[in-house]
Protein backbone atom coordinates (compact mmCIF):
# COMPACT_ATOMS: atom_id res chain seq x y z
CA UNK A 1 113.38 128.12 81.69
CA UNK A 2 113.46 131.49 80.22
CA UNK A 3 113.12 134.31 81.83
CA UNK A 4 109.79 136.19 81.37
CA UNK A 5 109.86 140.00 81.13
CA UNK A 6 106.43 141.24 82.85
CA UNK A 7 105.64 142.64 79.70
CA UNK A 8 104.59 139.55 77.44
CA UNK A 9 103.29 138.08 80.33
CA UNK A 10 100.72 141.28 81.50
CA UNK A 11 99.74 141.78 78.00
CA UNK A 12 98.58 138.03 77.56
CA UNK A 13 97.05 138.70 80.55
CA UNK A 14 94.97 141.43 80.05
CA UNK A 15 93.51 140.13 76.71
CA UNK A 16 90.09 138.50 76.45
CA UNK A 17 90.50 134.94 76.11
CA UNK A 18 86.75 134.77 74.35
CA UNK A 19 85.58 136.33 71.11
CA UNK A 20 83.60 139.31 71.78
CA UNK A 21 82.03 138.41 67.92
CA UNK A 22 81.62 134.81 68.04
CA UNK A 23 84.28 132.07 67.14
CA UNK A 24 85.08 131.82 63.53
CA UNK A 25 88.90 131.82 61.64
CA UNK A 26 88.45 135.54 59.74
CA UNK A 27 90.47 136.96 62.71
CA UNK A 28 93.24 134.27 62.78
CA UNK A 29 93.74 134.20 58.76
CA UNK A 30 94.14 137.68 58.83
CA UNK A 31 96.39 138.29 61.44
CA UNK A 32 98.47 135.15 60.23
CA UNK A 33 98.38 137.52 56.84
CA UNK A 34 100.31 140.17 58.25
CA UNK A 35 102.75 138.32 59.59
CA UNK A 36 103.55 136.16 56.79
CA UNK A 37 101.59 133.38 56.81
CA UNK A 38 104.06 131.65 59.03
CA UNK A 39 102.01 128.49 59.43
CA UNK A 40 102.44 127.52 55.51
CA UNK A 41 106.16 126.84 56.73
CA UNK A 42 106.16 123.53 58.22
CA UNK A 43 103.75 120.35 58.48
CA UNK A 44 102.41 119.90 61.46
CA UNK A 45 100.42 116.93 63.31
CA UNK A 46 96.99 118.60 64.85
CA UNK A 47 96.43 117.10 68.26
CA UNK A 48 92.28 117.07 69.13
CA UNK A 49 89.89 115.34 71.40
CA UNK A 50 88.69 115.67 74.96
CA UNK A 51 91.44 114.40 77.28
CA UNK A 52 94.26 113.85 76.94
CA UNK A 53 95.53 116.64 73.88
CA UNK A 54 98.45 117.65 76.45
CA UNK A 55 100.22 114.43 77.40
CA UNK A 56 99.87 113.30 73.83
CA UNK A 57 101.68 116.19 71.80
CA UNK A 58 104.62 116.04 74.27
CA UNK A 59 104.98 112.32 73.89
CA UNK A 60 104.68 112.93 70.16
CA UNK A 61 107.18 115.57 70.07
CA UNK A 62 109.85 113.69 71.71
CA UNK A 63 109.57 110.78 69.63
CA UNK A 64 109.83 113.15 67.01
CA UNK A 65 113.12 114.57 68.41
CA UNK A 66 114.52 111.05 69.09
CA UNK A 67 114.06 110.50 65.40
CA UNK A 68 116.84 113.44 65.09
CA UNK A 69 113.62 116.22 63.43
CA UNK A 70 113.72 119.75 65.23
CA UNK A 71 110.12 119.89 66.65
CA UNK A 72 108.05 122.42 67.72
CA UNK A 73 105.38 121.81 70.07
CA UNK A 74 102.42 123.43 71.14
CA UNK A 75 100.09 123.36 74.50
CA UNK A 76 97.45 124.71 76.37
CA UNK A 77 96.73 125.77 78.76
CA UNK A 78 99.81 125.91 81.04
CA UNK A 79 100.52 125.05 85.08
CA UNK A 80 103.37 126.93 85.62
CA UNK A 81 104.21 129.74 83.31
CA UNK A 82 103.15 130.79 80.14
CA UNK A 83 106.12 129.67 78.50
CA UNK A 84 105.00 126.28 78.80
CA UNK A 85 102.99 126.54 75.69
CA UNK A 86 105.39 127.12 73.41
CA UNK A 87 109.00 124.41 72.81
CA UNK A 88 111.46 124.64 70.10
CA UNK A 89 113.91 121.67 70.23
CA UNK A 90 112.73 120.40 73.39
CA UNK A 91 113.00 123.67 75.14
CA UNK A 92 110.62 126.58 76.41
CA UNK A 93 111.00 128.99 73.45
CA UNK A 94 111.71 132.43 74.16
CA UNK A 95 107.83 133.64 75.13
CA UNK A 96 108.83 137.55 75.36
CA UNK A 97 110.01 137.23 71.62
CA UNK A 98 107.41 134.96 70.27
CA UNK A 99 104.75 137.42 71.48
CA UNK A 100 106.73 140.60 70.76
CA UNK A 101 106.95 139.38 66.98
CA UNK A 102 103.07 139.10 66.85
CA UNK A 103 101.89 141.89 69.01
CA UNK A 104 102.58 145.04 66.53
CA UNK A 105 99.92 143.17 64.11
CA UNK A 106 97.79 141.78 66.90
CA UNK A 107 94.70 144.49 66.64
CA UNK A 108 91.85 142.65 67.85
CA UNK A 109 92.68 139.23 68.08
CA UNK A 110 92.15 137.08 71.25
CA UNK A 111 94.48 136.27 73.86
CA UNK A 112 94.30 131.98 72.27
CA UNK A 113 94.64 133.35 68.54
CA UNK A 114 97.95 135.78 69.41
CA UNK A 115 99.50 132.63 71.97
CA UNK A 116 98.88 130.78 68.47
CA UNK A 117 100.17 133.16 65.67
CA UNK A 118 103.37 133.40 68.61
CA UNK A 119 104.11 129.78 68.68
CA UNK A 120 103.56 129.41 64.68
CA UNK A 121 105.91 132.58 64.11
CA UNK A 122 108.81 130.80 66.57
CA UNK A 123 108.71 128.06 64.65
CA UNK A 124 108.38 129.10 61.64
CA UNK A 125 111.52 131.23 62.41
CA UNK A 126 113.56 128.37 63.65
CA UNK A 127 113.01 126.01 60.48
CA UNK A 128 111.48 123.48 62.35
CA UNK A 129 110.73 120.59 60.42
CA UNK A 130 107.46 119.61 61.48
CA UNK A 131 105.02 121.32 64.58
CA UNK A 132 102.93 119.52 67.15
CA UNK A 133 100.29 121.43 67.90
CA UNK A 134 97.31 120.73 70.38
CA UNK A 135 94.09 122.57 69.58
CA UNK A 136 92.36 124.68 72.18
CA UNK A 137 88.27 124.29 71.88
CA UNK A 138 87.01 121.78 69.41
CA UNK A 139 88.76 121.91 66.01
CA UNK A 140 86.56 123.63 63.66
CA UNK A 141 86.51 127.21 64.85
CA UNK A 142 89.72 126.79 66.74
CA UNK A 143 92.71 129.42 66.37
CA UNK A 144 95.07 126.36 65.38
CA UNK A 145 92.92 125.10 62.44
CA UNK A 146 95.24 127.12 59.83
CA UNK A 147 97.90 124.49 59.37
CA UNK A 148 99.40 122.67 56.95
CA UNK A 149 97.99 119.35 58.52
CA UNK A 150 99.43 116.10 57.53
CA UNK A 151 98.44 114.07 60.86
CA UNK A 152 95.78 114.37 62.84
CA UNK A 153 95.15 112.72 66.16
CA UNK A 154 91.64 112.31 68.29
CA UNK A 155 92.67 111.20 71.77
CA UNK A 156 89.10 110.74 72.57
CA UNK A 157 85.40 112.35 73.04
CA UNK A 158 83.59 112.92 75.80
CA UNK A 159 80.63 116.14 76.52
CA UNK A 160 82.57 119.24 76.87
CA UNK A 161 81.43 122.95 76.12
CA UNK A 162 78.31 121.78 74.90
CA UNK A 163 77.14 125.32 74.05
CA UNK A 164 79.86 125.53 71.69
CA UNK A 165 80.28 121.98 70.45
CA UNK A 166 77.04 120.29 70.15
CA UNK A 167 75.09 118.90 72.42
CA UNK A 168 76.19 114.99 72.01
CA UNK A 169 79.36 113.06 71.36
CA UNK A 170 78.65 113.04 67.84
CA UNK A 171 78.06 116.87 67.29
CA UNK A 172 81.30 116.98 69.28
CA UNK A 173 83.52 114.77 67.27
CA UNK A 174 82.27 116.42 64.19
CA UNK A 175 83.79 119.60 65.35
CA UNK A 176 86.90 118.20 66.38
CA UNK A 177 86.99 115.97 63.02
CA UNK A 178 86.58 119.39 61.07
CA UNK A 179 90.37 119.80 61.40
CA UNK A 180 90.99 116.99 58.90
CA UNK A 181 92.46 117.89 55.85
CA UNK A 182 91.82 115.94 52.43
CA UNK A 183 94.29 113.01 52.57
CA UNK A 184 95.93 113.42 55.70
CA UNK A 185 96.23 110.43 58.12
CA UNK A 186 93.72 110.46 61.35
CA UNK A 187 94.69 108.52 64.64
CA UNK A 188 92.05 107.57 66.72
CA UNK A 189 91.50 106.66 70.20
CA UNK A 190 88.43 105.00 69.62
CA UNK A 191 87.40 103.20 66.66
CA UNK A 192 83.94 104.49 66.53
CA UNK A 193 85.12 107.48 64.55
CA UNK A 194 86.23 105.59 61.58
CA UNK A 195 83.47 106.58 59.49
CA UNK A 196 83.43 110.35 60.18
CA UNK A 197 86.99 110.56 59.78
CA UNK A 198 86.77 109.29 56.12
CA UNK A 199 83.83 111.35 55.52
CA UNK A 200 86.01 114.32 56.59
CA UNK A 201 88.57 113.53 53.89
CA UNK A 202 91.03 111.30 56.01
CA UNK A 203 93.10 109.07 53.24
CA UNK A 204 94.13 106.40 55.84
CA UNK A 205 92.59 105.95 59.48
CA UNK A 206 94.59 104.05 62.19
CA UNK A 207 92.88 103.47 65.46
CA UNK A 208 94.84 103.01 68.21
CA UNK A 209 94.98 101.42 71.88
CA UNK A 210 93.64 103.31 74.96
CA UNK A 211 97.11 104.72 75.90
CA UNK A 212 98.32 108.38 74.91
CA UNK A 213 101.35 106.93 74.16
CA UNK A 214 100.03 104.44 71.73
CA UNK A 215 98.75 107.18 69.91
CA UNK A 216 101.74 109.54 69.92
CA UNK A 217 103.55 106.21 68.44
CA UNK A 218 100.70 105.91 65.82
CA UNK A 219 100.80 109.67 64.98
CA UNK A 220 105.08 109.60 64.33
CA UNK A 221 105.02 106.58 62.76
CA UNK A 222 102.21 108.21 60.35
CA UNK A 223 104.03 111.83 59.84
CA UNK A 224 107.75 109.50 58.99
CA UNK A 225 106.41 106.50 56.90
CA UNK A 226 108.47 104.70 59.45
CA UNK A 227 108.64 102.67 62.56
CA UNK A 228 109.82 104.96 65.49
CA UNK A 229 111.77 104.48 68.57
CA UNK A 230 108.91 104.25 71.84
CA UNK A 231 111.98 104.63 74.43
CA UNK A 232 112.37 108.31 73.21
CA UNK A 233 109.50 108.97 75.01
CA UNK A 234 111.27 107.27 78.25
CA UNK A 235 110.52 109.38 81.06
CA UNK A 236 108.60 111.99 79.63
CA UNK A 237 106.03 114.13 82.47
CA UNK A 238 103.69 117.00 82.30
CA UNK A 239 103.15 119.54 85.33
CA UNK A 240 99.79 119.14 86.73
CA UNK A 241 99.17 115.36 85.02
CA UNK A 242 99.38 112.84 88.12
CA UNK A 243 102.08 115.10 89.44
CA UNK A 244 103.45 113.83 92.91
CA UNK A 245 104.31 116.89 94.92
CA UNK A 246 105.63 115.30 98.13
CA UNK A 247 105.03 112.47 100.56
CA UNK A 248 104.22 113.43 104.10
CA UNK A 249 101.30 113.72 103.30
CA UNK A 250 101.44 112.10 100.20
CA UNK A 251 100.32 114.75 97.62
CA UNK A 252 99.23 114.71 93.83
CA UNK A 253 97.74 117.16 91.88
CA UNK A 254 96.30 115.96 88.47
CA UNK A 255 94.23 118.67 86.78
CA UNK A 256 91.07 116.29 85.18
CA UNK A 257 88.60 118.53 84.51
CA UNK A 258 85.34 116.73 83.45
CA UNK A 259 84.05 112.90 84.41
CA UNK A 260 86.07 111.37 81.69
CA UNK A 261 89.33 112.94 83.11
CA UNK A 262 88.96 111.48 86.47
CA UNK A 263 87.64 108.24 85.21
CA UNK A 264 91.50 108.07 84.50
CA UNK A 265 93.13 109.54 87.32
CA UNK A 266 90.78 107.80 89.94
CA UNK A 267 91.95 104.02 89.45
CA UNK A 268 95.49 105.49 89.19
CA UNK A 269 96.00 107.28 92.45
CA UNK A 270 97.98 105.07 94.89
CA UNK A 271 95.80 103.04 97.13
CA UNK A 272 94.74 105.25 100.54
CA UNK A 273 91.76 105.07 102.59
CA UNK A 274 91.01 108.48 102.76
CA UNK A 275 92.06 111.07 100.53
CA UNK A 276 91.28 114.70 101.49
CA UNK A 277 90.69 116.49 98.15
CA UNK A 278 91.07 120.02 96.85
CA UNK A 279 88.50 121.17 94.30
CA UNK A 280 88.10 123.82 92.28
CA UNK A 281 85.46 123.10 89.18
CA UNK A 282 84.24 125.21 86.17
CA UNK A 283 80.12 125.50 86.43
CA UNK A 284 80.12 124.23 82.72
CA UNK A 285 81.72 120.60 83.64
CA UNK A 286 78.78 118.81 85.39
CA UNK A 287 80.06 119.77 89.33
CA UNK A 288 77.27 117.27 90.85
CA UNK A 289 78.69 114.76 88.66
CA UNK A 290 82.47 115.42 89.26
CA UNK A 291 82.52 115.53 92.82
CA UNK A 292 80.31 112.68 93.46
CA UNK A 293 82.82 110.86 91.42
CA UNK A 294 85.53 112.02 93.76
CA UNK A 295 83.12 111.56 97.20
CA UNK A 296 85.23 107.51 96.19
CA UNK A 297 88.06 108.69 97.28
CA UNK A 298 87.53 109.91 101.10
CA UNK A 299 85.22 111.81 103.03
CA UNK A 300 86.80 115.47 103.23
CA UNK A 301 87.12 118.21 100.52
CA UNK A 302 88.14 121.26 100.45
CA UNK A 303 86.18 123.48 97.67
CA UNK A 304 88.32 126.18 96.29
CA UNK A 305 88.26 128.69 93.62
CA UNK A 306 90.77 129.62 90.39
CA UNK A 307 90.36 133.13 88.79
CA UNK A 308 88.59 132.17 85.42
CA UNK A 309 85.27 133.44 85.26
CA UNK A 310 83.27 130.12 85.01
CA UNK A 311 84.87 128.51 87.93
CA UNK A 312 82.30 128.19 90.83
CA UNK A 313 83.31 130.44 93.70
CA UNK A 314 84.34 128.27 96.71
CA UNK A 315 81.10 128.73 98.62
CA UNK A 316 78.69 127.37 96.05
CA UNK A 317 80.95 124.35 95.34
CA UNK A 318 81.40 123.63 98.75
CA UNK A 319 77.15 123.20 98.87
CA UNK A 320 76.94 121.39 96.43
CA UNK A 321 79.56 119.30 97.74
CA UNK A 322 77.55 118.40 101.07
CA UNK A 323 75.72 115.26 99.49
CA UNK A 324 78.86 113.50 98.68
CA UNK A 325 81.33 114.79 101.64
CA UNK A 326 80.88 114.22 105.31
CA UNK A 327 83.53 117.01 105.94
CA UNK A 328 83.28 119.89 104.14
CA UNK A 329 85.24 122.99 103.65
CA UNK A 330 85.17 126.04 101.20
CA UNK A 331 88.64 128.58 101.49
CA UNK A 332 88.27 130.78 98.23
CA UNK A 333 92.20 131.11 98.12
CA UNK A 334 94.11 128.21 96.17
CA UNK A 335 97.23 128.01 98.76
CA UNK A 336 95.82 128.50 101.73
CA UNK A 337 93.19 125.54 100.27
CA UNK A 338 95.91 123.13 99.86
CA UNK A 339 97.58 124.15 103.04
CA UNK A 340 93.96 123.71 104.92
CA UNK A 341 94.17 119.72 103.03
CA UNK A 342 97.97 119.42 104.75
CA UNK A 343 96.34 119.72 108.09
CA UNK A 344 93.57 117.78 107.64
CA UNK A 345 95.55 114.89 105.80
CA UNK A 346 98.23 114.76 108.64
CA UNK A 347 101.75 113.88 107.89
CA UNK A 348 100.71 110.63 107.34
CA UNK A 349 97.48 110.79 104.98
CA UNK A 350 96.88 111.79 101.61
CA UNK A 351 95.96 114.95 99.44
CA UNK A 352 94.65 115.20 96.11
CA UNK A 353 94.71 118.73 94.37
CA UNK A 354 92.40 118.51 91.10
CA UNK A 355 88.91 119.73 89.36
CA UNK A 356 90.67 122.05 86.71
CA UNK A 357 94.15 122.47 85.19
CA UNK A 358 93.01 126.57 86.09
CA UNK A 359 93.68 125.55 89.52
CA UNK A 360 97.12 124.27 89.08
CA UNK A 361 98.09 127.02 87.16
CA UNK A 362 96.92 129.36 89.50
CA UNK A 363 98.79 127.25 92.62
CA UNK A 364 101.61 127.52 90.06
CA UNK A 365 105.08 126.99 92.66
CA UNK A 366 103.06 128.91 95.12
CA UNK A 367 101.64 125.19 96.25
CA UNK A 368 105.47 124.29 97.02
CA UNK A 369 105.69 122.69 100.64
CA UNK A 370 106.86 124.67 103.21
């Protein structure tokens, strides 16, 4: 991994990660301006939808690399470190550069719109032959709708930021959808979005199965004209995505963030009688819902807290916890939430760390066992 100066990283830090204006492109187009219009260097394949986005672009980038293309990739947000966002050749890129390059024309851009004009400078500086880039919020008003789009991909759609996107699965796939470009190919998770996709200027429309890696075969096979190699893909893992941190007690952190995220990781999590689980959940992502969804999995929780603003503090959570948790804990501090779950779990139970990929991020290595 490269090394991270604290200077990219406390700049990042310090910027808004919300328009103080509204969203809208003006800002991205013209800082993309200054530098060059970087993004009219490469195609890229525009990763949207719900859940998903993540484990998606990475399987599509290294089926791209296995068919011998220099890739760049594109993520948000991160677990670990903020270089985790951007890849060049199936590597961190360098993060201090990328954001060095962009900073001087930066003025009042968002912390999501520089990360963006950073990773489409790197990549446009190393020649890569095609970018796969996952979108942030929606599609329409997102910083990554500038590119030279020749694939998109829906993963799925499911209520999320409603006061942004609409409030219904429709309103919210027609935002995502608003990323198509005239005669591009759209794949599709589910077939229901056929229509809209057309409508949206979508030349050909192939709808795959329910797996992300169906649709990261789809989405090469679509960018090459060609049938691609699925074993590239062999092995391929995310931080924070079903993520098996140790065994006594057996630990997994997965960072599903709304109902439809842990209607996939619940029926995946090995079989135990009772899980202890670690919380942390924005206000915005239906809490009631989400943790009577996880109430399945055991009878203890431990409601925590990450640092972005719309994550309920540990207290409130843990409250609205009581109706679905016989045992109930709040401890406002990530770590010493996790290590609280340890105890409880015993060396010989079972510990679940999800609500919000926020979380992980903030755990970062700091979660490591003792």
């Amino acid at each position: 991994m490269p090394s991270l100066t604290r200077s990219a990283v406390s700049y990042i830090e310090s910027l808004s990660p919300w328009p103080q204006d509204g969203f809208g492109l003006d800002r991205m187009h013209a800082l993309l301006g200054r530098l060059g219009s970087p993004q009219r260097r490469f195609p890229a394949i525009h990763v949207v939808g719900t859940n998903g986005k993540s484990t998606t672009t990475r399987l599509t980038e290294a089926l791209l690399a296995g068919e011998g293309l220099r890739v760049g990739a594109y993520y948000s947000p991160h677990v670990r470190s903020w270089s985790e966002r951007i890849r060049v050749d199936g590597a961190e890129a360098d993060f201090e550069r990328a954001v060095e390059r962009v900073r001087p024309a930066a003025e009042d851009a968002t912390q999501f719109e520089i990360l963006t004009a950073a990773a489409l400078t790197a990549f446009a500086e190393a020649g890569v032959d095609v970018a796969v880039v996952e979108a942030g919020l929606g599609g329409r008003h997102d910083a990554t709708n500038v590119l030279d789009t020749r694939v998109v991909v829906l993963t799925n759609v499911a209520l999320e930021h409603t006061e942004v996107l609409g409030d219904t699965r429709e309103q919210i796939a027609a935002e995502k959808l608003a990323v198509v470009r005239p005669g591009c190919t759209v794949v599709l998770g589910e077939q229901e979005w056929s229509e809209l996709a057309r409508a949206n200027g979508a030349a050909e429309v192939v709808v795959g199965g329910g797996s992300n890696l169906a649709l990261a075969v789809m989405a090469a096979e679509a960018f090459l004209g060609r049938d691609v190699d699925p074993h590239a893909a062999d092995g391929v893992s995310l931080p924070g995505r079903l993520e098996h941190r140790g065994d006594a007690p057996l630990e997994i952190w997965d960072g599903a963030h709304n109902l439809a995220g842990l209607g996939y990781l619940l029926p995946r999590l090995p079989d135990r009688e009772d899980w202890v689980v670690v919380a942390s959940v924005l206000g915005d992502k239906r809490p009631e819902s989400m943790l009577e969804a996880l109430s399945v999995l055991g009878t203890r929780i431990v409601a925590t807290e990450s640092s972005n603003p719309r994550a309920l503090p540990a207290g409130e959570l843990a409250a609205r916890a009581e109706p679905y948790f016989q045992d109930v804990h709040a401890e406002p501090d990530p770590s010493a939430a996790v290590a609280r779950a340890r105890e409880l779990a015993g060396r010989s139970g079972a510990v679940v760390v999800t609500g919000s990929l926020y979380l992980l991020a903030e755990l970062g290595d700091s979660g490591d066992r003792p």
